[in-house]
N, C-alpha and C. Protein backbone atom coordinates (compact mmCIF):
# COMPACT_ATOMS: atom_id res chain seq x y z
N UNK A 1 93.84 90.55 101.28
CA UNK A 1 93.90 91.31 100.04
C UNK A 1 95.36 91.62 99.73
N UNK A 2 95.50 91.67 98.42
CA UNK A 2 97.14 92.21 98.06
C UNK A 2 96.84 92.88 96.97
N UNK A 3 97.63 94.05 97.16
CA UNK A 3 97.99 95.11 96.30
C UNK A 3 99.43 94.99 95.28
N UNK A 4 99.62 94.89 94.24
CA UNK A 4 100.97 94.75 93.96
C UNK A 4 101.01 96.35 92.99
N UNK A 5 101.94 96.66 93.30
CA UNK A 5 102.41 97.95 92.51
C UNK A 5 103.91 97.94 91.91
N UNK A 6 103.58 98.32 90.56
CA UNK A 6 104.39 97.87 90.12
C UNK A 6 105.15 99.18 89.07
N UNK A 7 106.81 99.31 89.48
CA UNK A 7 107.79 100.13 88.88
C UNK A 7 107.48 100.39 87.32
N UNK A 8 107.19 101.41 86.45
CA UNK A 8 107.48 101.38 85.25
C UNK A 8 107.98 102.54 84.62
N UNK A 9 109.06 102.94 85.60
CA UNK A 9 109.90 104.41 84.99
C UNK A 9 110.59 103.83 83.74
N UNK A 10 111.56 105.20 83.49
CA UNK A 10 112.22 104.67 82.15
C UNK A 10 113.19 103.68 82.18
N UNK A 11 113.74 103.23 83.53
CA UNK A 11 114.16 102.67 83.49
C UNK A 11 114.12 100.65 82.94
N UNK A 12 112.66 100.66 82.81
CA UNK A 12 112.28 99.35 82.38
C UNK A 12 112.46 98.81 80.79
N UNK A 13 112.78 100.31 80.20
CA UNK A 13 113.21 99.98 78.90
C UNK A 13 114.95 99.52 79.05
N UNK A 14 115.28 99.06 79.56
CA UNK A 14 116.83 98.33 79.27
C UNK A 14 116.92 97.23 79.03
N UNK A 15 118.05 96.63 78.66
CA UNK A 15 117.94 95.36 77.93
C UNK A 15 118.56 94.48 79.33
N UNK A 16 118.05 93.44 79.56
CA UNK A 16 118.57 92.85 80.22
C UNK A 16 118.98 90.66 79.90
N UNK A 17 119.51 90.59 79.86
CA UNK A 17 119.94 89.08 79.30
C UNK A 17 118.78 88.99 77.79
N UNK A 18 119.04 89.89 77.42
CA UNK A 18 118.48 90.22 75.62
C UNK A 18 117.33 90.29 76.16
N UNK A 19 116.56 90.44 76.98
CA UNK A 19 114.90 90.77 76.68
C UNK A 19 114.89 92.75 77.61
N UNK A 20 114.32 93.37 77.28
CA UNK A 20 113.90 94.55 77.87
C UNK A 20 113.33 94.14 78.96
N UNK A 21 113.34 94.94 80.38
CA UNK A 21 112.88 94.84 81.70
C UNK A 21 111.62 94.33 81.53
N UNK A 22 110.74 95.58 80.72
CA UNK A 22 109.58 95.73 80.59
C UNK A 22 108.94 94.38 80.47
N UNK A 23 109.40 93.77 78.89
CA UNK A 23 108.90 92.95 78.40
C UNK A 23 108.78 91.52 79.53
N UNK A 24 110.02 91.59 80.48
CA UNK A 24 110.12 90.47 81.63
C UNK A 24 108.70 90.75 82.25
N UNK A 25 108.94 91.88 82.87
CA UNK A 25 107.55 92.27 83.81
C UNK A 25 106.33 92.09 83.34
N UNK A 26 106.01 92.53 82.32
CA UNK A 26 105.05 91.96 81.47
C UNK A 26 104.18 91.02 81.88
N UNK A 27 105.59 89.70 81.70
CA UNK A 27 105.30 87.91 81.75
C UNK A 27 105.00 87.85 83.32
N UNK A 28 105.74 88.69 83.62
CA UNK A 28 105.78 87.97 85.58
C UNK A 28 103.99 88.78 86.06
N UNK A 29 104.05 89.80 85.50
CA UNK A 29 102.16 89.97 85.86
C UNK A 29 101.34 89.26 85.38
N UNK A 30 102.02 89.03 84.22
CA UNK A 30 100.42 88.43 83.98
C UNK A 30 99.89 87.04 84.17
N UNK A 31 101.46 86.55 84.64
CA UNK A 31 101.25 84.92 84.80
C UNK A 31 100.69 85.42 86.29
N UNK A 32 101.16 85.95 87.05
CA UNK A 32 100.98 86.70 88.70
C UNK A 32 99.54 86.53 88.82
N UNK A 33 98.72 87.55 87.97
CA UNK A 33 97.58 88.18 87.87
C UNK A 33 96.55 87.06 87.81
N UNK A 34 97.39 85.69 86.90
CA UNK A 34 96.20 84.90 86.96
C UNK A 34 96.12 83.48 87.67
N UNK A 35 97.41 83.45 88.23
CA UNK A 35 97.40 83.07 89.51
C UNK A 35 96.36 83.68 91.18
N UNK A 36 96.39 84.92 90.82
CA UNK A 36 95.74 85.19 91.81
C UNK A 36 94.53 84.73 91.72
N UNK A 37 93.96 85.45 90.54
CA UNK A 37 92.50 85.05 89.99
C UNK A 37 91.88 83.45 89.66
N UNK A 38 92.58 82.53 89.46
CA UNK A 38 92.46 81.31 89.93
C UNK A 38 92.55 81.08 91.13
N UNK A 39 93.10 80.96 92.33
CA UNK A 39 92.65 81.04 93.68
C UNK A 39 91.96 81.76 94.07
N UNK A 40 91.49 83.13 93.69
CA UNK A 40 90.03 83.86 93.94
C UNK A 40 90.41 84.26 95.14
N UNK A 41 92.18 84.86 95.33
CA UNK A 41 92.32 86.15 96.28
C UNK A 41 91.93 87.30 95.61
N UNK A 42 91.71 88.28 96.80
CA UNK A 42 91.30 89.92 96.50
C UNK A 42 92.62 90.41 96.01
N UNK A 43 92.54 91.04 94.85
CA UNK A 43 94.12 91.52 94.87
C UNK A 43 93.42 92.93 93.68
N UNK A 44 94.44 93.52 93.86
CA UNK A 44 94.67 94.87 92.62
C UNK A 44 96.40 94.82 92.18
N UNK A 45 96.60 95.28 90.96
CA UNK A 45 97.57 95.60 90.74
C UNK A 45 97.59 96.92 89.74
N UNK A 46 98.56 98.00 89.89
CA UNK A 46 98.77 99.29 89.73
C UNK A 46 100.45 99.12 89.48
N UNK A 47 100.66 99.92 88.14
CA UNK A 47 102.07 100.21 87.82
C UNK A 47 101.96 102.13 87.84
N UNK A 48 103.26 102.20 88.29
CA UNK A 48 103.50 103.33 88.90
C UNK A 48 104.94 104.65 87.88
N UNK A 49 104.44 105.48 87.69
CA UNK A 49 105.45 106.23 87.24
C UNK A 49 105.93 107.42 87.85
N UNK A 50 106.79 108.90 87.19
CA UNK A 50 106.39 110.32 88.08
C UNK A 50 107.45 110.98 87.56
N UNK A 51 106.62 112.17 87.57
CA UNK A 51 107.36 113.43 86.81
C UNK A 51 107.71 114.45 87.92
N UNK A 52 107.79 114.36 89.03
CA UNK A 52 108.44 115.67 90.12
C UNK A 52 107.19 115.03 91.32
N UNK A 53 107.27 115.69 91.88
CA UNK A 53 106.33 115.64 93.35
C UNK A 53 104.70 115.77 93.28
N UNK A 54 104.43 116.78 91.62
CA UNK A 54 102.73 117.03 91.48
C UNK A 54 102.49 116.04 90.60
N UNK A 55 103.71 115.36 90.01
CA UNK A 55 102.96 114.57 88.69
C UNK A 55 103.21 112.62 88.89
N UNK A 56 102.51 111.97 90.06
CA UNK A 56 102.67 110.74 90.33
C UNK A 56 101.61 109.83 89.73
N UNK A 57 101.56 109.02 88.77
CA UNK A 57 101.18 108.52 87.52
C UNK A 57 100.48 107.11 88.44
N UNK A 58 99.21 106.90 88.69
CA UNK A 58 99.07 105.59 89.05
C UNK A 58 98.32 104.56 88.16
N UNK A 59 98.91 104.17 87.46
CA UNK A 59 97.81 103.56 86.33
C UNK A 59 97.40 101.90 86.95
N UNK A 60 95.91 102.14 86.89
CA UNK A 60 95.05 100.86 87.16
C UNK A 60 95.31 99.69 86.14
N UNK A 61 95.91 98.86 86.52
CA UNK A 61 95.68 97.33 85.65
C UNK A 61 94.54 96.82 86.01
N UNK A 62 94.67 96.77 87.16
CA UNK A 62 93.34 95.69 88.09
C UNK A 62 92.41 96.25 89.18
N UNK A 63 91.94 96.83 89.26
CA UNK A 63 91.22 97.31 90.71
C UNK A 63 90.66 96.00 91.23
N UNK A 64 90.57 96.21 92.57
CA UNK A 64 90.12 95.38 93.54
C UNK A 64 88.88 94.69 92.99
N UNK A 65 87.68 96.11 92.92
CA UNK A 65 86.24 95.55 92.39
C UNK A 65 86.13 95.08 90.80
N UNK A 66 86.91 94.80 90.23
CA UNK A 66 87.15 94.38 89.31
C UNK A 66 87.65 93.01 89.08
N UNK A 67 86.49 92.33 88.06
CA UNK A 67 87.14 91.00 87.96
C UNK A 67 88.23 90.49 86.67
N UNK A 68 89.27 89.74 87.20
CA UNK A 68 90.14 89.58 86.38
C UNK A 68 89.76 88.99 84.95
N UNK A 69 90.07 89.31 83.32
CA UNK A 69 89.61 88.59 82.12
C UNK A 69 90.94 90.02 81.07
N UNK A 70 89.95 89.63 79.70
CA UNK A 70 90.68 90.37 78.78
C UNK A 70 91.20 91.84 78.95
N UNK A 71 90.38 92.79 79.58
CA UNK A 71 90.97 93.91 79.81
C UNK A 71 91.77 94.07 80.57
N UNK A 72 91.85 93.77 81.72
CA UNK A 72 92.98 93.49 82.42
C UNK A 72 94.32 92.85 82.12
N UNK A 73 94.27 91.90 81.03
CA UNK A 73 95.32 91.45 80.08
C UNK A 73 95.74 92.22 79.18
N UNK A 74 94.80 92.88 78.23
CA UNK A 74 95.54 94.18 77.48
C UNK A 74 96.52 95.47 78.23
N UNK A 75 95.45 95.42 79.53
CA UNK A 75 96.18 96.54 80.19
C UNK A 75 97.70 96.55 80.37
N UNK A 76 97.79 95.33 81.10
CA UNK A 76 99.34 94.56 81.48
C UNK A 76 100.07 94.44 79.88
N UNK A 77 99.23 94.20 78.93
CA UNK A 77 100.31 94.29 77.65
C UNK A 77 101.04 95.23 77.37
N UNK A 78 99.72 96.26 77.55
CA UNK A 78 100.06 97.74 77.03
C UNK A 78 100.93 98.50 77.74
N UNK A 79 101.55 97.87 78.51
CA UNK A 79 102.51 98.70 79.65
C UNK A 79 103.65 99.69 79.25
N UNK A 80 104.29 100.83 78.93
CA UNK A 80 105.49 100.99 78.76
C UNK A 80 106.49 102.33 79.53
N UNK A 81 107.17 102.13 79.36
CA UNK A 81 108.35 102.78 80.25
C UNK A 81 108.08 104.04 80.28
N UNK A 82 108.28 104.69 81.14
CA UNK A 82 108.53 106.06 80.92
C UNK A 82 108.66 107.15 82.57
N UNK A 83 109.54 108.25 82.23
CA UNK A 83 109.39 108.67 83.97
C UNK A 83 110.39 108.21 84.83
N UNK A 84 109.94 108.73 85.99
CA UNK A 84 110.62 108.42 87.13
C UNK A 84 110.33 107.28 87.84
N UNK A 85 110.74 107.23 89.00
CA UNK A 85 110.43 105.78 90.71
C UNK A 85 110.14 106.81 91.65
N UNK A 86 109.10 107.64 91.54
CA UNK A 86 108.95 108.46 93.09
C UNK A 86 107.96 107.27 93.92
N UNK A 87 109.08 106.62 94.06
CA UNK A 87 108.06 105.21 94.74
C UNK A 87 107.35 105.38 96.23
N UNK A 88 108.04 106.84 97.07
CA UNK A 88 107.15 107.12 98.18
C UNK A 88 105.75 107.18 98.25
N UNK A 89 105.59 108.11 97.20
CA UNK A 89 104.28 108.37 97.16
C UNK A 89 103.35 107.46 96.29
N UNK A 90 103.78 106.65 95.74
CA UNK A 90 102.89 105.83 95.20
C UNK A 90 102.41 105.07 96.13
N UNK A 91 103.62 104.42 96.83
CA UNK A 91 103.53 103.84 97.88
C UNK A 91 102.34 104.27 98.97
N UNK A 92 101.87 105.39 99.32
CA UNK A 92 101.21 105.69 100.21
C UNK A 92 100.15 106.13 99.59
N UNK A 93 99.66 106.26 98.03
CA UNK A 93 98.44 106.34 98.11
C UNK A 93 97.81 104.96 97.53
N UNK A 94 98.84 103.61 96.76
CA UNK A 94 98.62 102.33 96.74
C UNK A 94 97.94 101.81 97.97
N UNK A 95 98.38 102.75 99.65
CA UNK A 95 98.14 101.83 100.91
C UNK A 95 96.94 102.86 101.79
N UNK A 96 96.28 103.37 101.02
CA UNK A 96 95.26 104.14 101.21
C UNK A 96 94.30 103.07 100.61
N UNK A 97 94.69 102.77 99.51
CA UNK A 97 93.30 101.79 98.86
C UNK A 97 93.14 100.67 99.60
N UNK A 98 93.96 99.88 100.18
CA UNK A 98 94.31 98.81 100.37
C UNK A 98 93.83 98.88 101.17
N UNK A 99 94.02 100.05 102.10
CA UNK A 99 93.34 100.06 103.78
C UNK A 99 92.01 100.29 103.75
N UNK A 100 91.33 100.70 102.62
CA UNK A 100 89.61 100.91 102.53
C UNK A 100 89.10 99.17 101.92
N UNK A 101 90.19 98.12 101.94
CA UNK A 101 89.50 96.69 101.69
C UNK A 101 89.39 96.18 103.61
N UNK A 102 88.09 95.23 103.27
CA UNK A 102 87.52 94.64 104.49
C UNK A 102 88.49 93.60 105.30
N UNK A 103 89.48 92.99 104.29
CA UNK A 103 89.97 92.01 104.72
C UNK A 103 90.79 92.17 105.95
N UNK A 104 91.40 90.83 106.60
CA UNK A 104 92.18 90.81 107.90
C UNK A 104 93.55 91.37 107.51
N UNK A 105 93.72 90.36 106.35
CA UNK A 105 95.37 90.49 106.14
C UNK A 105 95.36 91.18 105.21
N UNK A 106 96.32 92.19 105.08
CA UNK A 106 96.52 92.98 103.72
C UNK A 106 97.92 93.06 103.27
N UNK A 107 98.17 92.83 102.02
CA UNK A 107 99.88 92.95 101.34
C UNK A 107 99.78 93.77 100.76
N UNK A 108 100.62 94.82 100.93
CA UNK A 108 101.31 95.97 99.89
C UNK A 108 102.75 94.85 99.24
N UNK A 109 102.79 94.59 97.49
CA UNK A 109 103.33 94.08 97.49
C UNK A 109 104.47 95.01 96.38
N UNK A 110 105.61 95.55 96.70
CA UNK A 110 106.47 96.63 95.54
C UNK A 110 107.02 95.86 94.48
N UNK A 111 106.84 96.12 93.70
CA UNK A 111 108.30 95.58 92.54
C UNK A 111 109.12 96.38 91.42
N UNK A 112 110.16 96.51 91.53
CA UNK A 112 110.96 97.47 91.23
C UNK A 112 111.79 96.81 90.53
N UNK A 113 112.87 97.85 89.87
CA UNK A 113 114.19 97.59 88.95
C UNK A 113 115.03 98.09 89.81
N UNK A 114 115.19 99.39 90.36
CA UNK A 114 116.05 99.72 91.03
C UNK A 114 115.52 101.12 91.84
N UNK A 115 116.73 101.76 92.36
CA UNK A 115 115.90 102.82 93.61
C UNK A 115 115.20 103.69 92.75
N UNK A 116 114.72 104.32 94.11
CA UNK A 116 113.44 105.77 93.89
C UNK A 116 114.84 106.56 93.62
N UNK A 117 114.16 107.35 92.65
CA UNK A 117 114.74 108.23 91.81
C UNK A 117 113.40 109.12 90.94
N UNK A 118 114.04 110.48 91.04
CA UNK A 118 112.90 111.74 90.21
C UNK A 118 113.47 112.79 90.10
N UNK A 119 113.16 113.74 89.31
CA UNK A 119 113.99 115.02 89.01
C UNK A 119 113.42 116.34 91.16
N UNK A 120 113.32 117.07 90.95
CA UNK A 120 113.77 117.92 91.89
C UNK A 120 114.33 116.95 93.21
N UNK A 121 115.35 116.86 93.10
CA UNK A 121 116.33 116.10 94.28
C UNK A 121 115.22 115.35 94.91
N UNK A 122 114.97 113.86 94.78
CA UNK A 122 114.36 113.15 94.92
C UNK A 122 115.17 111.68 94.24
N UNK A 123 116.18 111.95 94.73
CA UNK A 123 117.25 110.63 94.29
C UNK A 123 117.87 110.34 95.66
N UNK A 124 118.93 109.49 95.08
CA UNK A 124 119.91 109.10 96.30
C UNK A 124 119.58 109.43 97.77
N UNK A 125 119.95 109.63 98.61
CA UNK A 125 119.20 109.34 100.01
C UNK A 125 117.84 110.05 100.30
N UNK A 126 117.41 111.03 99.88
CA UNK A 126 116.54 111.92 99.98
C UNK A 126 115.41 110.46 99.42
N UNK A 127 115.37 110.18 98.82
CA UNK A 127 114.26 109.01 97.62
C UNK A 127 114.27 108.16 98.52
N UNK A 128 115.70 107.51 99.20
CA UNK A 128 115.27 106.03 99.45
C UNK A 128 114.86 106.62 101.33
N UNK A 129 114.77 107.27 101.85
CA UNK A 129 114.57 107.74 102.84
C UNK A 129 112.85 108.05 103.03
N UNK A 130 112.42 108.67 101.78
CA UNK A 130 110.96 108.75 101.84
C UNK A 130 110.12 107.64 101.75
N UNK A 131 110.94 106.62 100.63
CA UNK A 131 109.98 105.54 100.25
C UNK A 131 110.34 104.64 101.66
N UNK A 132 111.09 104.91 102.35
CA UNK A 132 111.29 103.91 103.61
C UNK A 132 109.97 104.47 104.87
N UNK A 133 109.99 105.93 104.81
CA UNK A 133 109.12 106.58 105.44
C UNK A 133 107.82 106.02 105.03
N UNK A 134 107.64 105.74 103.88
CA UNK A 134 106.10 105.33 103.65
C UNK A 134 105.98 103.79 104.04
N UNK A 135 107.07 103.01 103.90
CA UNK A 135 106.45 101.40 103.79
C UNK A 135 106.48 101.75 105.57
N UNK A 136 107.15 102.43 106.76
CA UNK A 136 106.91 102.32 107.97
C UNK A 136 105.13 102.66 108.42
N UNK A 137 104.65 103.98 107.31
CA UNK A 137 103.78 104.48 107.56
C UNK A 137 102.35 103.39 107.12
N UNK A 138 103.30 102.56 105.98
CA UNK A 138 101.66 101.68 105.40
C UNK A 138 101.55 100.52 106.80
N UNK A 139 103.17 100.30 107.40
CA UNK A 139 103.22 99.14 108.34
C UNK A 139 102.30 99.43 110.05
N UNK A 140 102.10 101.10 110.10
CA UNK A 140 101.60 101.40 110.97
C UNK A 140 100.31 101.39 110.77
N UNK A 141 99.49 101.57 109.53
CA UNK A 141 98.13 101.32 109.58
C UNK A 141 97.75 99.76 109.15
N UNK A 142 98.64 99.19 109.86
CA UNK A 142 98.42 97.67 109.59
C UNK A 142 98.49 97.06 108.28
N UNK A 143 99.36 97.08 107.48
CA UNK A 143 99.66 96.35 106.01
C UNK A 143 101.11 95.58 106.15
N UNK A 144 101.02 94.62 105.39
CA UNK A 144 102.19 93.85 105.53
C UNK A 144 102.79 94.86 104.04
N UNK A 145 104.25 95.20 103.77
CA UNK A 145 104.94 95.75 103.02
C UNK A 145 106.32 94.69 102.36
N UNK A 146 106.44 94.38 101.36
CA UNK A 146 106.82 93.45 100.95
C UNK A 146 107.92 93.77 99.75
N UNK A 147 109.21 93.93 99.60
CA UNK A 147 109.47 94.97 97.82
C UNK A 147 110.72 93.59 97.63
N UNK A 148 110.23 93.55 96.46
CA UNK A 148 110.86 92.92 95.00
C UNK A 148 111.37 93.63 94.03
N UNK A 149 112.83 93.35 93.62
CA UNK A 149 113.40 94.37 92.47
C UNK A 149 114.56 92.99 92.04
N UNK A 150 114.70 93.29 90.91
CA UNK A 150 115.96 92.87 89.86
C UNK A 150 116.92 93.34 89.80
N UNK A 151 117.67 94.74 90.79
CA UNK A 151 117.85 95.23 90.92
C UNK A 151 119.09 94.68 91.83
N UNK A 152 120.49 94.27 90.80
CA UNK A 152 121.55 93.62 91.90
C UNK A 152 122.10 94.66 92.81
N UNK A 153 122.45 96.25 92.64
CA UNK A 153 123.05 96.98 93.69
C UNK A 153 122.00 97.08 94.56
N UNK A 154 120.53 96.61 94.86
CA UNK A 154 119.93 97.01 95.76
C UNK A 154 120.28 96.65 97.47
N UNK A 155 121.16 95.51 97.12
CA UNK A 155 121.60 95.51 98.36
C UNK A 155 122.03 96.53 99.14
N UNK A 156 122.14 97.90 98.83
CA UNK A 156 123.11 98.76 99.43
C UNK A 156 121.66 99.83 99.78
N UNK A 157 120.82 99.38 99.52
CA UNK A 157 119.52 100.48 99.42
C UNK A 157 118.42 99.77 99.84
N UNK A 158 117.80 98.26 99.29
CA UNK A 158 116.67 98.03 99.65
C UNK A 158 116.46 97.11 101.37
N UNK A 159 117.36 96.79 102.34
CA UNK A 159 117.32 96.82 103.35
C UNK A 159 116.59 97.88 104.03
N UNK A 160 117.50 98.99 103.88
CA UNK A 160 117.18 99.88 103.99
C UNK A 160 115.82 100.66 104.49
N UNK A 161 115.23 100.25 103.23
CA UNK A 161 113.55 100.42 102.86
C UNK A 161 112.70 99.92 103.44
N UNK A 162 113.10 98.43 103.15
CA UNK A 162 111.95 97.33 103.54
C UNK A 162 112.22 96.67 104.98
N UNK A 163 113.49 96.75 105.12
CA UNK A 163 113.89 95.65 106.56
C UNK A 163 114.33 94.29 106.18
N UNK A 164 114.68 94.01 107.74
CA UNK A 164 115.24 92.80 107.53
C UNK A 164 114.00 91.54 107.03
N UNK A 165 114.24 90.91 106.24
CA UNK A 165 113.29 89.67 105.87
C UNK A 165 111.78 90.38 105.54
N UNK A 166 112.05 91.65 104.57
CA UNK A 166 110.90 92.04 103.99
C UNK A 166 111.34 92.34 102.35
N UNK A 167 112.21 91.86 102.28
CA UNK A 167 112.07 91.72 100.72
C UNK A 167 113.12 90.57 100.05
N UNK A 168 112.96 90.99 98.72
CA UNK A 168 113.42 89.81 98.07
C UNK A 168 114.54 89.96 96.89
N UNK A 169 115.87 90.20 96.43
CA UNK A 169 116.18 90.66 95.68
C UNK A 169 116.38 89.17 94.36
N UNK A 170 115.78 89.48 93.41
CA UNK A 170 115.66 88.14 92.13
C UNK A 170 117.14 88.51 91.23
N UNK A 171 118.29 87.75 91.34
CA UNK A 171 119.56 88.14 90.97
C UNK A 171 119.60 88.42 89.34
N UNK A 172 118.53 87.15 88.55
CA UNK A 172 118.53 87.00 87.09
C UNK A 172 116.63 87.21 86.98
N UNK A 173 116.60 88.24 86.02
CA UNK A 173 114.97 88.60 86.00
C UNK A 173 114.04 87.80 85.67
N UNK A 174 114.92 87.14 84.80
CA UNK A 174 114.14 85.90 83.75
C UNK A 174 113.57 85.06 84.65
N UNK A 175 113.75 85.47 86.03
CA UNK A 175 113.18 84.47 86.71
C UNK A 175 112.33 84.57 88.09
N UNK A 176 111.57 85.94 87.53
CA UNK A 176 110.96 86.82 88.40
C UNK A 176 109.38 86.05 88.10
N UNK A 177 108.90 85.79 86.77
CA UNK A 177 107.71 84.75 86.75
C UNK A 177 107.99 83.96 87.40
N UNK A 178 108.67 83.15 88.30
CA UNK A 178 108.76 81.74 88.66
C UNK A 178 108.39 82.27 90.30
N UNK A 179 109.32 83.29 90.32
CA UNK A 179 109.84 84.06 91.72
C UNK A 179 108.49 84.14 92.62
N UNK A 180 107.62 85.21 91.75
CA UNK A 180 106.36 86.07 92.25
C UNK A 180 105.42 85.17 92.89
N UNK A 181 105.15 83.94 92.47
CA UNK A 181 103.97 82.75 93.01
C UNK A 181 104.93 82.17 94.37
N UNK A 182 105.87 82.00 94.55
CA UNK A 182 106.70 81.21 95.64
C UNK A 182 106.60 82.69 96.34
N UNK A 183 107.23 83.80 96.52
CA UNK A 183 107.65 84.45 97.50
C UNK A 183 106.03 84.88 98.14
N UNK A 184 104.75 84.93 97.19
CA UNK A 184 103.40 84.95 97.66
C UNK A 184 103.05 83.93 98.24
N UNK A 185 103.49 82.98 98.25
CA UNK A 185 102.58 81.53 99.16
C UNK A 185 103.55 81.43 100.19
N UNK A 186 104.72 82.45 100.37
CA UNK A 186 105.62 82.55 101.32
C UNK A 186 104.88 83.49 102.45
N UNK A 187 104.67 84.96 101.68
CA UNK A 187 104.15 85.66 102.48
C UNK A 187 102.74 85.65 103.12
N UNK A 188 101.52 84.71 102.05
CA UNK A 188 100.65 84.60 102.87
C UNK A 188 100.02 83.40 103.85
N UNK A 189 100.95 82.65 103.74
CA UNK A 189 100.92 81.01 104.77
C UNK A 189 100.85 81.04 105.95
């Protein structure tokens, strides 16, 4: 089973090589989404927002028991920016669901623009320290943890997080649809 959760603070409204983040991400789910659903893996996908520590936004694109078609395509249309990256905690209640599926193998799969960041000091090390705390915590109840971002300074942060040879940084976004199907037949082979 794979979970993909996916970044949509405010930061996804920026322009990047003339298209908005958003609008990239968009393309890379939904081509993603039906890739999965043509091979007829278990997967969910959830985009993630957050307003302080009580207010962590998990909005359903796809649930697991849910089969992929039109609503699930509007959903992914309808996506838009807004908020924070309190990506800890999304992170750990994304790998709560994941851990109530039957399967052997399970992917927590992240994708981001750039670090966890939220208003009451929940930035800079404090952020990337928690969301590192959670991908150890999803790795201890047995999930593979996996994070993807567009995000060129992440070098200085997403090591960090994910570890060595657990993530992927995509230098030009435009090429994060192409990205998402290769780094998945990477991780589940």
């Amino acid at each position: 089973a794979v979970a993909v959760l996916f970044d949509t603070s405010r930061s996804t409204e920026t322009w990047v090589e003339n298209r908005q983040v958003i609008d990239i991400a968009r393309e890379a789910l939904t081509a993603f989404a039906e890739g999965l659903a043509a091979v007829g893996d278990d997967y969910a996908i959830y985009a993630f927002s957050s307003v302080r520590r009580d207010k962590v936004f998990m909005n359903a694109l796809k649930r697991f028991d849910e089969r992929h078609g039109p609503k699930v395509r509007r959903r992914i249309a309808a996506l838009k920016p807004g908020f924070y990256t309190r990506m800890g905690a999304a992170i750990r209640h994304l790998s709560k669901l994941l851990n109530e599926r039957p399967n052997g193998r399970r992917l927590l799969l992240v994708i981001t623009d750039g670090k966890p960041n939220d208003l009451d000091h929940y930035e800079g090390r404090y952020g990337v320290e928690d969301t590192r705390r959670a991908v150890i915590e999803a790795r201890r109840a047995g999930l593979s943890v996996f994070g993807v971002t567009i995000d060129d300074k992440a070098r200085d942060y997403f090591p960090r997080i994910f570890g060595r040879n657990a993530y992927a940084i995509i230098s030009h976004p435009a090429r994060l649809t192409r990205a998402l199907p290769k780094l998945y037949r990477h991780l589940v082979t």
